[in-house]
N, C-alpha and C. Protein backbone atom coordinates (compact mmCIF):
# COMPACT_ATOMS: atom_id res chain seq x y z
N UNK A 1 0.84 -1.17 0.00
CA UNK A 1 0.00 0.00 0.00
C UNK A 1 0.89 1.24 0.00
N UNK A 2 0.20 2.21 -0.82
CA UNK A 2 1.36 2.89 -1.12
C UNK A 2 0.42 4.93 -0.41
N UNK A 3 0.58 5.32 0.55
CA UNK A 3 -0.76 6.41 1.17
C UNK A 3 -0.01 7.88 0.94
N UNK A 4 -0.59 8.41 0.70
CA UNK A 4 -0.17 10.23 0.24
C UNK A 4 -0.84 11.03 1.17
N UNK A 5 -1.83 10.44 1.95
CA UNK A 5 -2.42 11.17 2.84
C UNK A 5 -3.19 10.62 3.68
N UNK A 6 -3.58 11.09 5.05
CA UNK A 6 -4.73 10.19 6.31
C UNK A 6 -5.78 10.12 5.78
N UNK A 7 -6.20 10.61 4.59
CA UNK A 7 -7.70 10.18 4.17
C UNK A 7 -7.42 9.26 3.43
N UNK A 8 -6.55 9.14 2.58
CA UNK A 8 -6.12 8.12 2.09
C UNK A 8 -6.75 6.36 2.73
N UNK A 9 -5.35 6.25 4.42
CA UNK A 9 -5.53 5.77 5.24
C UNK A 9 -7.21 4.93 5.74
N UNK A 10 -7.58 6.46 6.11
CA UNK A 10 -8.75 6.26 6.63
C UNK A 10 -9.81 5.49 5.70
N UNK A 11 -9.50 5.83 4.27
CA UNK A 11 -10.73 5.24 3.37
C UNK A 11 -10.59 3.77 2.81
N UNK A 12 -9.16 3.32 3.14
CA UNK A 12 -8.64 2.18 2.76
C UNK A 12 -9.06 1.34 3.84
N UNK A 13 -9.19 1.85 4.75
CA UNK A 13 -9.43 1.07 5.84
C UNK A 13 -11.11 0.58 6.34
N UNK A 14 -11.72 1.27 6.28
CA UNK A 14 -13.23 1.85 6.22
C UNK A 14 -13.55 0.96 5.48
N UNK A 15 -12.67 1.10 3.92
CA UNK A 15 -14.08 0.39 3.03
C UNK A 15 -13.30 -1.37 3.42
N UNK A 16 -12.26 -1.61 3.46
CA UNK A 16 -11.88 -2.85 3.71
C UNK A 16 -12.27 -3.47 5.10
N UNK A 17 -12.67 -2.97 5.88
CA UNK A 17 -13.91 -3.29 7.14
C UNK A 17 -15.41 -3.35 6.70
N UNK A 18 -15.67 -2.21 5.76
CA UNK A 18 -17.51 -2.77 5.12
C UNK A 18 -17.25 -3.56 4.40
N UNK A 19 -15.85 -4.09 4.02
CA UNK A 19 -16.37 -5.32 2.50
C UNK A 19 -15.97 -6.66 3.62
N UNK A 20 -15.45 -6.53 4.97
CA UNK A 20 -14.92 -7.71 5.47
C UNK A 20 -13.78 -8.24 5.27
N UNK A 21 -12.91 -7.31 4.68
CA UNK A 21 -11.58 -7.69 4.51
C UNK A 21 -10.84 -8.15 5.11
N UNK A 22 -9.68 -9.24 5.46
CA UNK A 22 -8.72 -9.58 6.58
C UNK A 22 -7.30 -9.04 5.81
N UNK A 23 -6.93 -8.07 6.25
CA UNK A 23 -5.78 -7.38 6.02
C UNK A 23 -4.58 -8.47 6.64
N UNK A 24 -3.66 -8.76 5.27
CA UNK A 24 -2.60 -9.53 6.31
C UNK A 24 -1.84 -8.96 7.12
N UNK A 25 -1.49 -9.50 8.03
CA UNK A 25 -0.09 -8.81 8.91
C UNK A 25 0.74 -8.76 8.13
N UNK A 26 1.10 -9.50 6.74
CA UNK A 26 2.00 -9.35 6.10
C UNK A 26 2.28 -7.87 5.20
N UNK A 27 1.17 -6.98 5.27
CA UNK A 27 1.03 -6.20 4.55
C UNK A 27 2.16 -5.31 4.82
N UNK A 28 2.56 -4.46 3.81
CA UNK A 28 3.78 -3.46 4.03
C UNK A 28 3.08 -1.98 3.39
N UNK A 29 3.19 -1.09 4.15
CA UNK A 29 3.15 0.22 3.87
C UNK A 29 4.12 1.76 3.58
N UNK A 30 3.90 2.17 2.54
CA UNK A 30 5.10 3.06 2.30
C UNK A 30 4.06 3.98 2.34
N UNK A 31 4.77 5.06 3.20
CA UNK A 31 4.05 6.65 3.38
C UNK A 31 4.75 7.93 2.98
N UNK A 32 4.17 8.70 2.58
CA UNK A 32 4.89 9.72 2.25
C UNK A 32 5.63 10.04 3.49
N UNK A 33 5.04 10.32 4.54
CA UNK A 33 5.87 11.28 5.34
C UNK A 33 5.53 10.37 6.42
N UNK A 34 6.37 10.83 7.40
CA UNK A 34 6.24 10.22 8.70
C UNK A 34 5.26 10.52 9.54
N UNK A 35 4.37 11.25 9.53
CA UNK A 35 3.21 11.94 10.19
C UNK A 35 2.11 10.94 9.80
N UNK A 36 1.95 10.49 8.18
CA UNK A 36 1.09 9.13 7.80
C UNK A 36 1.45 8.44 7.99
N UNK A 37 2.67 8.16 8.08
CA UNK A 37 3.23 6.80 8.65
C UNK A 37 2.74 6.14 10.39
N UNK A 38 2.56 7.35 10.83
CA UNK A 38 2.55 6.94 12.37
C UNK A 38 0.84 7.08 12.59
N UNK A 39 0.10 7.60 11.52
CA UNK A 39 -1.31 7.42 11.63
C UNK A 39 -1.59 6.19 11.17
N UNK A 40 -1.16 4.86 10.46
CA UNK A 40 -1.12 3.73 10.67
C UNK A 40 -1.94 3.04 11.79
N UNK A 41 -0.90 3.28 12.84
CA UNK A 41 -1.25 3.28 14.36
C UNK A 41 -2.67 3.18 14.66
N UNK A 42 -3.61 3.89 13.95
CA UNK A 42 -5.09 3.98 14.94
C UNK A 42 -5.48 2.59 14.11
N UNK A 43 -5.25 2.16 12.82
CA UNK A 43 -5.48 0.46 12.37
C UNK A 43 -4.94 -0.97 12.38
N UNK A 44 -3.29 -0.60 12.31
CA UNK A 44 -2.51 -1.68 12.68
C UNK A 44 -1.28 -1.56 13.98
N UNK A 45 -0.65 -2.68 13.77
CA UNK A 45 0.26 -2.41 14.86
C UNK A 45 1.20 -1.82 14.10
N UNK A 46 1.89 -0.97 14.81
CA UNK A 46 3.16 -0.30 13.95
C UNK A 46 4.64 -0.99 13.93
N UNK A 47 4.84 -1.45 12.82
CA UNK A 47 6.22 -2.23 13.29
C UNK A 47 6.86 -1.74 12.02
N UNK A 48 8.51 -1.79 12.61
CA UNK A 48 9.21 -0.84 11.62
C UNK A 48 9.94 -1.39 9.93
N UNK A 49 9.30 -3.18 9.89
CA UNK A 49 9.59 -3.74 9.08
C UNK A 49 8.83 -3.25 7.81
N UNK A 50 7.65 -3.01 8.18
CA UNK A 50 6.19 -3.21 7.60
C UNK A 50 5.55 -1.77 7.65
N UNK A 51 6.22 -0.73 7.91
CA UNK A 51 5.93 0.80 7.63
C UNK A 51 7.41 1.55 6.97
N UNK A 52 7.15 2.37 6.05
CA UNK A 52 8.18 2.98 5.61
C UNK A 52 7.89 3.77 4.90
N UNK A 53 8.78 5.50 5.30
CA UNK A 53 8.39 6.39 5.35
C UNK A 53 9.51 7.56 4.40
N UNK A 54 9.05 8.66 3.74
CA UNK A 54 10.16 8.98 3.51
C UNK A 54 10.85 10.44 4.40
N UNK A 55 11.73 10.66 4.13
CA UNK A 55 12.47 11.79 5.06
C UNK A 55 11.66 13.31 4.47
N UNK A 56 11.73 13.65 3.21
CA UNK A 56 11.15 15.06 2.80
C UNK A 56 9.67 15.14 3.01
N UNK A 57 9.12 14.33 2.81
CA UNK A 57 7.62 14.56 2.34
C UNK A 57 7.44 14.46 0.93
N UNK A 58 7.81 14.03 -0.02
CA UNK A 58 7.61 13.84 -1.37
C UNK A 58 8.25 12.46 -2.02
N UNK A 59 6.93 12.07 -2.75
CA UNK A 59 6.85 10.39 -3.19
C UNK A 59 8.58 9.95 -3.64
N UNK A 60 9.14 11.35 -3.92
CA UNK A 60 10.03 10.85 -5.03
C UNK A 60 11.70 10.56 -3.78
N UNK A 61 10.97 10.76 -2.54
CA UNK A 61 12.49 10.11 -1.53
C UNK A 61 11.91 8.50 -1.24
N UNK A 62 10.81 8.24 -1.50
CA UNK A 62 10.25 7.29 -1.12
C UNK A 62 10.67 6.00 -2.04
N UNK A 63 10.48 6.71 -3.26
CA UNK A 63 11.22 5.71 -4.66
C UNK A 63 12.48 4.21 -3.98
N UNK A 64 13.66 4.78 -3.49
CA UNK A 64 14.48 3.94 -3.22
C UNK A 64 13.73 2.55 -2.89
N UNK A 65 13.27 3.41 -1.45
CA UNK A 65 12.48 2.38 -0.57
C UNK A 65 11.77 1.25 -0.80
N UNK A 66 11.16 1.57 -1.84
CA UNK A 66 10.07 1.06 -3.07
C UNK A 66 10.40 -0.05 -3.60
N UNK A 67 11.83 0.80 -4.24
CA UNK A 67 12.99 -0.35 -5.60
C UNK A 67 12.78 -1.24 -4.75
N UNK A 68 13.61 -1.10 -3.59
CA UNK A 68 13.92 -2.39 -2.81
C UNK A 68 13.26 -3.39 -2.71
N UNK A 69 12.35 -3.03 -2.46
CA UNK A 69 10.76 -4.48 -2.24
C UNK A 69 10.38 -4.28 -3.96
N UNK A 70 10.96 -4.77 -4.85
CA UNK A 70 10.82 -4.78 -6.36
C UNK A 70 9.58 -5.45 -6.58
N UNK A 71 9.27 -6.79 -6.02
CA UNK A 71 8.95 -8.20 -6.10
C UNK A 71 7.36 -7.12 -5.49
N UNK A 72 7.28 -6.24 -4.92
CA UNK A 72 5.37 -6.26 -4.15
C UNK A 72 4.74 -5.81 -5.44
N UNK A 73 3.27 -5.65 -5.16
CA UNK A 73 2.60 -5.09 -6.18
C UNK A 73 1.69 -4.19 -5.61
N UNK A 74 1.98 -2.96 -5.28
CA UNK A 74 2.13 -1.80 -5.13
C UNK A 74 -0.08 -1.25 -5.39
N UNK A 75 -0.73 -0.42 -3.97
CA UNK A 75 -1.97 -0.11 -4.47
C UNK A 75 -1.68 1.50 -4.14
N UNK A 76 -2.33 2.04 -4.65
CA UNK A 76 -2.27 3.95 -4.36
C UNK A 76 -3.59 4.32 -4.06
N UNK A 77 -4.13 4.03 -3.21
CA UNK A 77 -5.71 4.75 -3.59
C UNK A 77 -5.26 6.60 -3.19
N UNK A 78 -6.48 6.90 -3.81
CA UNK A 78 -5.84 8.52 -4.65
C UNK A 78 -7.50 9.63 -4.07
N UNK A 79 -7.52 10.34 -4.45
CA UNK A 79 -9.00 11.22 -4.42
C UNK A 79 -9.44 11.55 -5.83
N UNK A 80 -10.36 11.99 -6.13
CA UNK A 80 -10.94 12.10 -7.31
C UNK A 80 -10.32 13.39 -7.99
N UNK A 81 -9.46 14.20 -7.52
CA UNK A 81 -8.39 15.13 -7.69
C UNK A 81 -7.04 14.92 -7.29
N UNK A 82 -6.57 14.61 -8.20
CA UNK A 82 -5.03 13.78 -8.58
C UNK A 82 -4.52 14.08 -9.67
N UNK A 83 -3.03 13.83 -9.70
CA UNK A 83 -2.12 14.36 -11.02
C UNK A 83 -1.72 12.54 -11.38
N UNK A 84 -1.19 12.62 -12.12
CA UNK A 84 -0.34 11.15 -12.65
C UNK A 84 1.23 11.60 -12.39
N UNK A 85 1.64 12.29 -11.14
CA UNK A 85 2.87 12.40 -10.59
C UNK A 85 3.22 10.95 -10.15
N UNK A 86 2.72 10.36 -8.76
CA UNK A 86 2.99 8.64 -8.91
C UNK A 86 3.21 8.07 -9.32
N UNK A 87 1.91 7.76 -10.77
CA UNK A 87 1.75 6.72 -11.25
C UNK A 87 3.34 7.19 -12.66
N UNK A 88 3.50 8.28 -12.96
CA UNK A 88 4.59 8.24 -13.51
C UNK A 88 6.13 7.88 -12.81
N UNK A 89 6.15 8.41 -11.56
CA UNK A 89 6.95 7.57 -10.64
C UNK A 89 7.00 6.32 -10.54
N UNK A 90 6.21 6.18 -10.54
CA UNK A 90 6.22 4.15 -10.16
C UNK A 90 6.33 3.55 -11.59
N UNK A 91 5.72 3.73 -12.74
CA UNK A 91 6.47 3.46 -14.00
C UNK A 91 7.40 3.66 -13.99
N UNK A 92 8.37 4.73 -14.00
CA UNK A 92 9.65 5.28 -14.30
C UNK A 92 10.47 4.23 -13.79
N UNK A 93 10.01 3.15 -12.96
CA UNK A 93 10.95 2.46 -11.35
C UNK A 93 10.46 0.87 -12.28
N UNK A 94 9.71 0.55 -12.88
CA UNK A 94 8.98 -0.18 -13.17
C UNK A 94 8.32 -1.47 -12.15
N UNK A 95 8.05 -0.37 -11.50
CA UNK A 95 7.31 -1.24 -10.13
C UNK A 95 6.23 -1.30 -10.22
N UNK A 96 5.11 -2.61 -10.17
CA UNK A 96 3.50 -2.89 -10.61
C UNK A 96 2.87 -2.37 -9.87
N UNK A 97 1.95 -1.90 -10.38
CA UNK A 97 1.05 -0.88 -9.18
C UNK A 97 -0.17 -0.49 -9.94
N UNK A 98 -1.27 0.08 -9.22
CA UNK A 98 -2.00 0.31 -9.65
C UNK A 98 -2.77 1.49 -9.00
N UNK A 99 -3.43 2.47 -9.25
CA UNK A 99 -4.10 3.38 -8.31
C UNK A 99 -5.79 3.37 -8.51
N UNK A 100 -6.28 3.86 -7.61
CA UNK A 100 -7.59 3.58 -7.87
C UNK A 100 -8.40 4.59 -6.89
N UNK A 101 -9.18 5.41 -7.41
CA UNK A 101 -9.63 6.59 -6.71
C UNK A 101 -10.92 6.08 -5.65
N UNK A 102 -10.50 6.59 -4.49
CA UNK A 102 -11.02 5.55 -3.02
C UNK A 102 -11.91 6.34 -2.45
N UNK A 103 -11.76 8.02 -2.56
CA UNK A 103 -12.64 9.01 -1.96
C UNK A 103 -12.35 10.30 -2.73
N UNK A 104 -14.00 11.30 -2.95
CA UNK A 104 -13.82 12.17 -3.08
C UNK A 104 -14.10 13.65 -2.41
N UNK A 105 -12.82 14.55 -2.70
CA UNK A 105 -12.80 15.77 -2.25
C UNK A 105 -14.24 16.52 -2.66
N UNK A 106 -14.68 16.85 -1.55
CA UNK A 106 -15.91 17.61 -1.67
C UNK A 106 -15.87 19.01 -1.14
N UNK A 107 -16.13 20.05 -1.55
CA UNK A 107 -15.67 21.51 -0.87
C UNK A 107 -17.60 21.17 0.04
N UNK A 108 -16.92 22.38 1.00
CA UNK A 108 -18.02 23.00 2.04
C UNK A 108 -18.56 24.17 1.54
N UNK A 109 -19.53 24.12 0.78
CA UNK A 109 -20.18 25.41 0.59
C UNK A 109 -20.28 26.57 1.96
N UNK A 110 -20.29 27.97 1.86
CA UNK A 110 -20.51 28.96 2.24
C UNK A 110 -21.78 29.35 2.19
N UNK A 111 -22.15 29.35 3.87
CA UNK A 111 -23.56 29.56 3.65
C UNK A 111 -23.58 31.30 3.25
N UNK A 112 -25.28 31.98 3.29
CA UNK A 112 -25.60 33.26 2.70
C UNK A 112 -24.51 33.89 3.59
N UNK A 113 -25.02 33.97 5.04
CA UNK A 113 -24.59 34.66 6.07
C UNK A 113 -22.62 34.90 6.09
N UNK A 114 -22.16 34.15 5.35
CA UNK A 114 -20.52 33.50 5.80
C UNK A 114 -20.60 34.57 4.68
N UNK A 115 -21.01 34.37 3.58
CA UNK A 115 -20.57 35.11 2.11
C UNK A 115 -20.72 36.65 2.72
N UNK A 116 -21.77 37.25 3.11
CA UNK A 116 -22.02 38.50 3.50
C UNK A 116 -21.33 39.30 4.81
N UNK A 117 -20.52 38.36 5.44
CA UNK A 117 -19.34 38.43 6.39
C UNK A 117 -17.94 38.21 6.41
N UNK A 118 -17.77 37.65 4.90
CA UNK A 118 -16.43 37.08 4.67
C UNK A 118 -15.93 38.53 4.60
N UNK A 119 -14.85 38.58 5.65
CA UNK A 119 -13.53 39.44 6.22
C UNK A 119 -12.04 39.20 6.57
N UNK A 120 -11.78 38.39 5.47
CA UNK A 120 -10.35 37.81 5.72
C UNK A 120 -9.77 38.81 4.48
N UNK A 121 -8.37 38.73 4.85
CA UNK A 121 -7.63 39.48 4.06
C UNK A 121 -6.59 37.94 2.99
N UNK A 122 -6.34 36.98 3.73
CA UNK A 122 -5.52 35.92 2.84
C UNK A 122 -6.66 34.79 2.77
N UNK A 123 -6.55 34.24 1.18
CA UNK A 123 -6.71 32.49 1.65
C UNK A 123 -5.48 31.69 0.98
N UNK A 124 -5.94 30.79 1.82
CA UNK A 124 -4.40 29.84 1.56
C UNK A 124 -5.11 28.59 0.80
N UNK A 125 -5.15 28.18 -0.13
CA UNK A 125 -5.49 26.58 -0.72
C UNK A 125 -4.79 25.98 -1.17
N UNK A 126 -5.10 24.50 -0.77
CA UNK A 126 -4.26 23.55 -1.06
C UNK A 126 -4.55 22.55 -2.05
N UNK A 127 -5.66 23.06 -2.67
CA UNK A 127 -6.33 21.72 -3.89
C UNK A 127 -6.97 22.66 -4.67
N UNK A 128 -6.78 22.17 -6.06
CA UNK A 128 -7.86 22.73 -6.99
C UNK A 128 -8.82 22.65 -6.53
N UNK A 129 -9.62 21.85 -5.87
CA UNK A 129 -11.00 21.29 -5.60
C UNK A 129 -11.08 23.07 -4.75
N UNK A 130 -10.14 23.16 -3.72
CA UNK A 130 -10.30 24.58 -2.93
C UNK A 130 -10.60 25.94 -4.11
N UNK A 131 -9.97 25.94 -4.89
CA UNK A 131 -9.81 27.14 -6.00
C UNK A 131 -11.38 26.94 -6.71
N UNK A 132 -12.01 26.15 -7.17
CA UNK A 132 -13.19 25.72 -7.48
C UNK A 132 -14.00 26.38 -6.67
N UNK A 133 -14.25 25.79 -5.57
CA UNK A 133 -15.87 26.06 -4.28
C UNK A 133 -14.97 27.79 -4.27
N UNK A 134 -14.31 28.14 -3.92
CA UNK A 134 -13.81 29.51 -4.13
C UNK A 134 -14.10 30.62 -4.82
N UNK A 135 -13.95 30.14 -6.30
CA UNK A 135 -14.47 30.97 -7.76
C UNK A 135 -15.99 30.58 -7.72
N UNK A 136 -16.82 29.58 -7.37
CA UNK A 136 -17.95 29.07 -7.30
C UNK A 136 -18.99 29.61 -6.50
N UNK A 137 -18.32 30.11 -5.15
CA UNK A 137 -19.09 31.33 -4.43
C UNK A 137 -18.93 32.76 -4.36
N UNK A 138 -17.15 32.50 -4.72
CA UNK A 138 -17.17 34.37 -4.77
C UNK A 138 -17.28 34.83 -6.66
N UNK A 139 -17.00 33.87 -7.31
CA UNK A 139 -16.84 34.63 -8.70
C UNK A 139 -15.53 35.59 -8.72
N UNK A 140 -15.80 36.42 -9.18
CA UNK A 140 -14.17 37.49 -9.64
C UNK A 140 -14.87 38.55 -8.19
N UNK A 141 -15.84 38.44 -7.60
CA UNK A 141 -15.82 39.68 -6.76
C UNK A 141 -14.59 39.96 -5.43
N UNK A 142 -13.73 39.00 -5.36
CA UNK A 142 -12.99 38.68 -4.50
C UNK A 142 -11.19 39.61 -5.15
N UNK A 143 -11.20 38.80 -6.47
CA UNK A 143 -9.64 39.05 -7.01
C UNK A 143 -9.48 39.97 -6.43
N UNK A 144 -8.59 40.51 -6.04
CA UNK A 144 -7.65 41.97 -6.01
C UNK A 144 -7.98 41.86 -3.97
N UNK A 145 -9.05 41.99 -4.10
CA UNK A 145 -9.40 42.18 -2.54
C UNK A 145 -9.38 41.21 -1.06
N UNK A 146 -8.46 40.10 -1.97
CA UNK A 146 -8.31 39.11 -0.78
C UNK A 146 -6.72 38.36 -1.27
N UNK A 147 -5.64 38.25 -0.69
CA UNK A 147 -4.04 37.86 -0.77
C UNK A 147 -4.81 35.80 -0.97
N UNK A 148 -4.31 35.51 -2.11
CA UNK A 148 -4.31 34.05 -2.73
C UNK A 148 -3.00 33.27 -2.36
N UNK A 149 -3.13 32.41 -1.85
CA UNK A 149 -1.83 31.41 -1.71
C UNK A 149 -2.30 30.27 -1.73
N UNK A 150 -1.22 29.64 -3.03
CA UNK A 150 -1.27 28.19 -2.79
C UNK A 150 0.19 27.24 -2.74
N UNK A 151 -0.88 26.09 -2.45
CA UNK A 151 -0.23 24.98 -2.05
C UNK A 151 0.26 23.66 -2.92
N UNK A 152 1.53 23.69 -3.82
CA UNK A 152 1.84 22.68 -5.13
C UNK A 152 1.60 23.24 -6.11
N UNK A 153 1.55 22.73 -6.95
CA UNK A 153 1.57 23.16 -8.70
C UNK A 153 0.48 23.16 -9.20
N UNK A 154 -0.05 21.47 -8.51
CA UNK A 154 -1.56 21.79 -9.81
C UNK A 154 -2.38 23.06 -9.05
N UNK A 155 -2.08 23.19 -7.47
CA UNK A 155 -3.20 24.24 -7.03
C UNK A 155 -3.04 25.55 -7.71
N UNK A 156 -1.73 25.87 -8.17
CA UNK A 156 -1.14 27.04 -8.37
C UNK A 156 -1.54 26.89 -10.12
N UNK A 157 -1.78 25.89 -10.59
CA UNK A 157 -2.00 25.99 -11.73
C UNK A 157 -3.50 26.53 -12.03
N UNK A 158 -4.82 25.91 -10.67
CA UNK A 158 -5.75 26.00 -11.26
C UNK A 158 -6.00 27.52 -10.57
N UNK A 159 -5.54 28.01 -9.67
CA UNK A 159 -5.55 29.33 -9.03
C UNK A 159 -5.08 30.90 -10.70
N UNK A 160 -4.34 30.15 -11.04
CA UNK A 160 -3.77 31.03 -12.34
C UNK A 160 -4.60 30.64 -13.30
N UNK A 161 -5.40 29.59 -13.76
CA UNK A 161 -5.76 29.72 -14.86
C UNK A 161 -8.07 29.90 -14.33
N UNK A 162 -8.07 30.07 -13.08
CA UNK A 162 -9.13 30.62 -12.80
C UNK A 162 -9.02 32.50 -12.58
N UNK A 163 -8.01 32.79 -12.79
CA UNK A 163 -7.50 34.46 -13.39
C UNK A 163 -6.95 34.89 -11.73
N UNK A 164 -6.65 33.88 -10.89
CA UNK A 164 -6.60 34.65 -9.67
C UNK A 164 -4.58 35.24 -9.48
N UNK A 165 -4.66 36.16 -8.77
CA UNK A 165 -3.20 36.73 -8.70
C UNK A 165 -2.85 35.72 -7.34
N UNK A 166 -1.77 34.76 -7.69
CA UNK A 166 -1.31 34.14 -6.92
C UNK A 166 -0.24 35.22 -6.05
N UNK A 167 0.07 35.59 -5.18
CA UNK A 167 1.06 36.47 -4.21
C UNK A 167 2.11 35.40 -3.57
N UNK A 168 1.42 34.16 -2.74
CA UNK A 168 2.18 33.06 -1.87
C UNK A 168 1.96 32.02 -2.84
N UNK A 169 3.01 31.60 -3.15
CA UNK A 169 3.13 30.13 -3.32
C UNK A 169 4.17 29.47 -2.77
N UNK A 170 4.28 28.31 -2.64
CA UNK A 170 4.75 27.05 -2.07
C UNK A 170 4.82 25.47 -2.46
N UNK A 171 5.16 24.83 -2.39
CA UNK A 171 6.89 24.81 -2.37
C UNK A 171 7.93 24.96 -3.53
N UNK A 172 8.30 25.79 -3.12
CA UNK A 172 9.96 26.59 -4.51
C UNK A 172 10.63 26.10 -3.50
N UNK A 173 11.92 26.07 -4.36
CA UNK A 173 13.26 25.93 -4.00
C UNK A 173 13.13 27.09 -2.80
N UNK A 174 13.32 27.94 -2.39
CA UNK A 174 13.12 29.29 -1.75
C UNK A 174 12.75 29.06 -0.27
N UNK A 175 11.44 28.54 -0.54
CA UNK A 175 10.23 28.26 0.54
C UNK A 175 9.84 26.96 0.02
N UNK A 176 10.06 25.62 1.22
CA UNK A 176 9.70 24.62 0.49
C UNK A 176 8.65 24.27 1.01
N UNK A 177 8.22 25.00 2.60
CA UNK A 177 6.68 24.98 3.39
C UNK A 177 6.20 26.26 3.16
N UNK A 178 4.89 26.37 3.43
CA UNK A 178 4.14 26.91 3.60
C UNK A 178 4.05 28.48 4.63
N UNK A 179 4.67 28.13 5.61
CA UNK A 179 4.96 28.24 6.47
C UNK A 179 6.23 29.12 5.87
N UNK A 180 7.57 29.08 5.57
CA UNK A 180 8.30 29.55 5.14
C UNK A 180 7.53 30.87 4.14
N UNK A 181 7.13 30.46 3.26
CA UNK A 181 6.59 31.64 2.20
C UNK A 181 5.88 32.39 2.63
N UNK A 182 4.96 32.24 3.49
CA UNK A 182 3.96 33.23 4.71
C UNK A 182 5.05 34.37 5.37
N UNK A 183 5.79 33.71 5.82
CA UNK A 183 6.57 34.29 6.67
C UNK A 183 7.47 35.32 5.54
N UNK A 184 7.81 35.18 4.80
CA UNK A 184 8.78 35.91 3.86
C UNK A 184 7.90 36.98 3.27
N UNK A 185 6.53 36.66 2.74
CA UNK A 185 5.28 37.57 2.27
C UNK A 185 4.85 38.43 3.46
N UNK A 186 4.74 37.97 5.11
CA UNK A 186 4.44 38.77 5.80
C UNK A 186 5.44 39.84 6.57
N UNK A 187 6.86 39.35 6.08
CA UNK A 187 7.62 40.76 6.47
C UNK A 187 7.93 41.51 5.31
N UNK A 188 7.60 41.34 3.86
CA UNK A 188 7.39 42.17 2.96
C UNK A 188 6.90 43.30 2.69
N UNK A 189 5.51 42.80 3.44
CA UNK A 189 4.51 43.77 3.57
C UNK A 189 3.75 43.87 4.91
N UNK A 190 4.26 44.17 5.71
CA UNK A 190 4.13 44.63 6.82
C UNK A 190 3.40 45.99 7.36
């Protein structure tokens, strides 16, 4: 099993309890980061044979790890908003795998009252799916009058090609968190 995120986790697990699944102990898990790695924990026992994690946070430190166990056959469940970054990874390695979209991202609409009170000066998103419910309730009445930041490429892709002025983005060489680029944008303009 191959998880990019705790929903990930959570939905793999969920639906393999409604279908009655017996998960082997033999199973092995590669996580992006160590934060999913150790959310494991609330389904199996954590043992350090059978979890493996990578150091940056991105699939592509994870690769080695991967090679090594050549011989598994590799599952990704994904969200219904996904790139073919992975699945070109895991070709590139020619490791068998397969992905298969397990849950989808659903935005939270804004009720009347939220729209007619919205008083923030930044938003920060991290998914197209965010840039969507976004342009979907505010339309263009927002551009100019609220600081846009996102989170990866495709967000930054769909943030730019929904006409919005991206200000923060993340991760560049520069700023590789979030967190970093905030901080550099907020003593800019101070």
């Amino acid at each position: 099993m191959v998880f990019t995120s705790r929903h990930a986790i959570d939905n793999y697990f969920k639906l393999a309890g409604e279908m009655r699944l017996e998960i082997p102990e033999t199973m092995k898990y590669f996580c992006v980061t160590e934060t999913i790695a150790l959310y494991i924990q609330k389904y199996v026992q954590y043992r350090k044979r059978k979890v493996f994690f990578g150091k940056t946070g991105k699939i592509d430190d994870l690769l080695p790890t991967m090679v090594k166990h050549k011989g598994e056959r590799y599952l990704v469940p994904m969200s219904d908003v996904h790139d073919d970054t992975v699945k070109k990874l895991l070709d590139s390695k020619k490791l068998t795998h397969a992905e298969c979209v397990m849950y989808r991202t659903v935005s939270n609409d804004f009720t009347e009252e939220e729209v007619k009170t919205f008083d923030y000066d930044m938003c920060i998103f991290f998914s197209p799916s965010g840039i969507n419910a976004f342009k979907n309730t505010f339309g263009d009445t927002m551009n100019g009058k609220v600081v846009v930041g996102t989170f990866g490429p495709a967000t930054a892709k769909a943030a730019h090609d929904a006409g919005l002025e991206v200000k923060v983005e993340a991760p560049t060489q520069q700023f590789p968190s979030m967190t970093s680029a905030l901080n550099e944008f907020l003593k800019k303009n101070k």
